[in-house]
C-alpha atoms as a PDB file:
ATOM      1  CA  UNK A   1    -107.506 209.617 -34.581  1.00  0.00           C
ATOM      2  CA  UNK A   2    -109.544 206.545 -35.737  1.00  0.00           C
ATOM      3  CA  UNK A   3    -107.797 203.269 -34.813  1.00  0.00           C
ATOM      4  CA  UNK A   4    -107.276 202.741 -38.797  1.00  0.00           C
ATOM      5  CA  UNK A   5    -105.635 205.756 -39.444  1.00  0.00           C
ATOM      6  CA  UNK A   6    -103.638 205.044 -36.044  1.00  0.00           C
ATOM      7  CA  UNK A   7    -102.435 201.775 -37.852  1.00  0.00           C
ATOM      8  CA  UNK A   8    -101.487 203.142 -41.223  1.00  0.00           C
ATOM      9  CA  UNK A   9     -99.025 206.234 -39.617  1.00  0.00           C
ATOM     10  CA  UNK A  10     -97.693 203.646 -37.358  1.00  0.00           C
ATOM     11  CA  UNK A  11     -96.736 201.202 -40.524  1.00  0.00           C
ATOM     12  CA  UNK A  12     -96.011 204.550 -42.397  1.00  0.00           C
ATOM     13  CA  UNK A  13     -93.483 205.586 -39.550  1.00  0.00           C
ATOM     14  CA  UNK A  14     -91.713 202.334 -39.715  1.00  0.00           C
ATOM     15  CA  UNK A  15     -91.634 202.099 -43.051  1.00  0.00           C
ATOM     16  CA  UNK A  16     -89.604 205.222 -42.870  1.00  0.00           C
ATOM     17  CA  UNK A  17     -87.724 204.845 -40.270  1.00  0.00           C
ATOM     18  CA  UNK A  18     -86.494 200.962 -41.888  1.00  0.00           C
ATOM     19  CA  UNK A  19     -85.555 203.231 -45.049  1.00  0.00           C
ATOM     20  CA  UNK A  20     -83.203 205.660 -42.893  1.00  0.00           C
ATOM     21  CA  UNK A  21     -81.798 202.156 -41.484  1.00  0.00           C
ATOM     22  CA  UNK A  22     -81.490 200.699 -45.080  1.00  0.00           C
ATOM     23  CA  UNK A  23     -79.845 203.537 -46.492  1.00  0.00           C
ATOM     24  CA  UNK A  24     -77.174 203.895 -43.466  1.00  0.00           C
ATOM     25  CA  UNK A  25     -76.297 200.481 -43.944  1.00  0.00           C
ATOM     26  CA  UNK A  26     -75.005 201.300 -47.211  1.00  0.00           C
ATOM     27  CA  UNK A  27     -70.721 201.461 -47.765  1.00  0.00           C
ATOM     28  CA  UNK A  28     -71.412 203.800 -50.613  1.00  0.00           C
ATOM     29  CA  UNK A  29     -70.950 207.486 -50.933  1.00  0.00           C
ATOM     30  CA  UNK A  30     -73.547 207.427 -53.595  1.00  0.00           C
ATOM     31  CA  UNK A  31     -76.066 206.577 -50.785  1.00  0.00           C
ATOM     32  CA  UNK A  32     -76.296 209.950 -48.628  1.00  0.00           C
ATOM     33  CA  UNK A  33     -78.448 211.456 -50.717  1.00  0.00           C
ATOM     34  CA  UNK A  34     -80.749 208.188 -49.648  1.00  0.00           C
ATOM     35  CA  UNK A  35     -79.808 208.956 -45.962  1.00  0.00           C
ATOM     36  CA  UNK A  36     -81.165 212.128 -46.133  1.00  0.00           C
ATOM     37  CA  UNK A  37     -84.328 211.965 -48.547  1.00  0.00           C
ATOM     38  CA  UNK A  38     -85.404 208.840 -45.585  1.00  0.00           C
ATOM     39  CA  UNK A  39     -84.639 211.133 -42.657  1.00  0.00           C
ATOM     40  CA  UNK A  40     -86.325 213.927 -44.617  1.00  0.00           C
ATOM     41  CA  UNK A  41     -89.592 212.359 -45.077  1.00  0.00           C
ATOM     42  CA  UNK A  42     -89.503 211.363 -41.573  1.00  0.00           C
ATOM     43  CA  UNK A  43     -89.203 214.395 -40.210  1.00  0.00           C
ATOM     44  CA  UNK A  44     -92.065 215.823 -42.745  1.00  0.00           C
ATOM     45  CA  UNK A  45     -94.249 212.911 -41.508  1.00  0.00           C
ATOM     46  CA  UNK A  46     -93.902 213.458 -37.822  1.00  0.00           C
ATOM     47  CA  UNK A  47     -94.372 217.251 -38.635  1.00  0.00           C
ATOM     48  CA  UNK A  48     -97.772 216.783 -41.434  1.00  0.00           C
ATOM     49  CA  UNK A  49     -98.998 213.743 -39.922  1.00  0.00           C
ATOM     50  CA  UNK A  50     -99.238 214.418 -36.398  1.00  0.00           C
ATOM     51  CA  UNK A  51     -98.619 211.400 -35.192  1.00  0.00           C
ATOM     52  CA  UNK A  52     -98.809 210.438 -31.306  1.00  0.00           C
ATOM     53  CA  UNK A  53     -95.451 208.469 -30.894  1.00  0.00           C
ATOM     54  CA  UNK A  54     -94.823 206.403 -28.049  1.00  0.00           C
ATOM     55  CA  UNK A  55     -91.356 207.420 -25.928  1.00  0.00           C
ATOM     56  CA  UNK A  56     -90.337 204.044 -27.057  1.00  0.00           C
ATOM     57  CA  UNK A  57     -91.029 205.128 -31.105  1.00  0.00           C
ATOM     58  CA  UNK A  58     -89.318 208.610 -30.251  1.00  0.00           C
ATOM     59  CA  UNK A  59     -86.249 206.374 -28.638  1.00  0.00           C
ATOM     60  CA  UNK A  60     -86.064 204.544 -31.491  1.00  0.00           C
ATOM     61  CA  UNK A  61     -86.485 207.251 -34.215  1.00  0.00           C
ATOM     62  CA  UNK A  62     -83.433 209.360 -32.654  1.00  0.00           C
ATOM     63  CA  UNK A  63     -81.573 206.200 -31.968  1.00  0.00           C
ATOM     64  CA  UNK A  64     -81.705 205.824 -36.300  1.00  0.00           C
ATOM     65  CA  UNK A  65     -80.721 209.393 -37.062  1.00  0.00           C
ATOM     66  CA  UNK A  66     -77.712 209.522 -34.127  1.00  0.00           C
ATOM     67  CA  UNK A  67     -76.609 206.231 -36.459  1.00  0.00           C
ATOM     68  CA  UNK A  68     -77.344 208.155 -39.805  1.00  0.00           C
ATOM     69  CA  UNK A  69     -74.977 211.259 -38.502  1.00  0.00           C
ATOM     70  CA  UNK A  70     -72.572 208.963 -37.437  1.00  0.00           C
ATOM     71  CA  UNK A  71     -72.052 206.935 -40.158  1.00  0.00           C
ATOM     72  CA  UNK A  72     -71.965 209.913 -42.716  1.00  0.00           C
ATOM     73  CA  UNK A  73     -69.464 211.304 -40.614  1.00  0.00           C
ATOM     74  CA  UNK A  74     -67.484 208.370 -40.396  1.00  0.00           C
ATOM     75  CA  UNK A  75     -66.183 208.443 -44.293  1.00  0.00           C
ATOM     76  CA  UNK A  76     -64.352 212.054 -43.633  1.00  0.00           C
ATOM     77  CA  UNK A  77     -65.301 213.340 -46.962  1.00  0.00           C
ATOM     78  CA  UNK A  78     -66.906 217.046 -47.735  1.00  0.00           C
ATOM     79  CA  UNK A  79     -69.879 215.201 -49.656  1.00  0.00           C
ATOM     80  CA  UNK A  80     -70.140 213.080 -45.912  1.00  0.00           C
ATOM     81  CA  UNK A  81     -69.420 215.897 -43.989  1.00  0.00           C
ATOM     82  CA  UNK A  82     -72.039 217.839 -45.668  1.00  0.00           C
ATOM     83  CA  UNK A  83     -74.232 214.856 -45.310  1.00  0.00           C
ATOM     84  CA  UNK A  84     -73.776 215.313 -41.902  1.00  0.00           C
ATOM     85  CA  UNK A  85     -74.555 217.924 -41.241  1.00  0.00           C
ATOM     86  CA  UNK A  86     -77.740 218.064 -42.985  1.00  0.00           C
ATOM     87  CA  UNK A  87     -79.174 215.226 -40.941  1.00  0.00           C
ATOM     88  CA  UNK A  88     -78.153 217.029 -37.655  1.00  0.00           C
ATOM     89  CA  UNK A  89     -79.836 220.142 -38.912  1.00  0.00           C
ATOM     90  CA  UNK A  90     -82.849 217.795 -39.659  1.00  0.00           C
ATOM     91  CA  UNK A  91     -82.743 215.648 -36.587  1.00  0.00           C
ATOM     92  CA  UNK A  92     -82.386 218.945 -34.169  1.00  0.00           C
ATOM     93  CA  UNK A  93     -85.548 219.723 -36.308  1.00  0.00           C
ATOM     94  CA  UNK A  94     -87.297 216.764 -35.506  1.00  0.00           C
ATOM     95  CA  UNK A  95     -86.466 217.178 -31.793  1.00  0.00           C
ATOM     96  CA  UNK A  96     -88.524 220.100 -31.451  1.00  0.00           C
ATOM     97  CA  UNK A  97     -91.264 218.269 -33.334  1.00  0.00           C
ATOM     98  CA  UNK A  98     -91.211 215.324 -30.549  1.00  0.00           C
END
């Protein structure tokens, strides 16, 4: 991987990973759907991109999506609940991919 390319997934991955962060921070229902498009797109990028992460990076990226699950489970709603679950289904996902 040329060191350009290197660069760009590394701003790429945080870019993501600040969007999962964003969108957790949120006090709104309305926002899982945010929450789970972010941890989504990570999980596609990790997967399509290929990208070498350091253990600190992988750290990091599952520290994010233990905060996503537990904030969505936090508001004890079905639509939370649901959300919930979706990001554990992704993050186990993701786990295999690291």
């Amino acid at each position: 991987m040329s060191v350009g390319k290197k660069k760009s997934s590394k701003k790429r991955l945080l870019a993501l990973t600040s969007a999962l962060e964003t969108a957790t921070a949120y006090d709104d229902l309305s926002k899982f759907d945010l929450m789970v498009d972010a941890a989504a797109q990570l999980k596609d990028f990790v997967a399509l991109d290929g990208v070498s992460l350091s253990r600190t990076d992988k750290i990091q990226l599952l520290k994010t999506f233990t905060r996503a699950k537990v904030r969505a489970f936090m508001f004890g709603t079905p639509d939370s609940y649901r959300t919930y679950r979706t990001l554990e289904t992704i993050g186990s996902d993701l786990v295999k991919l690291l």
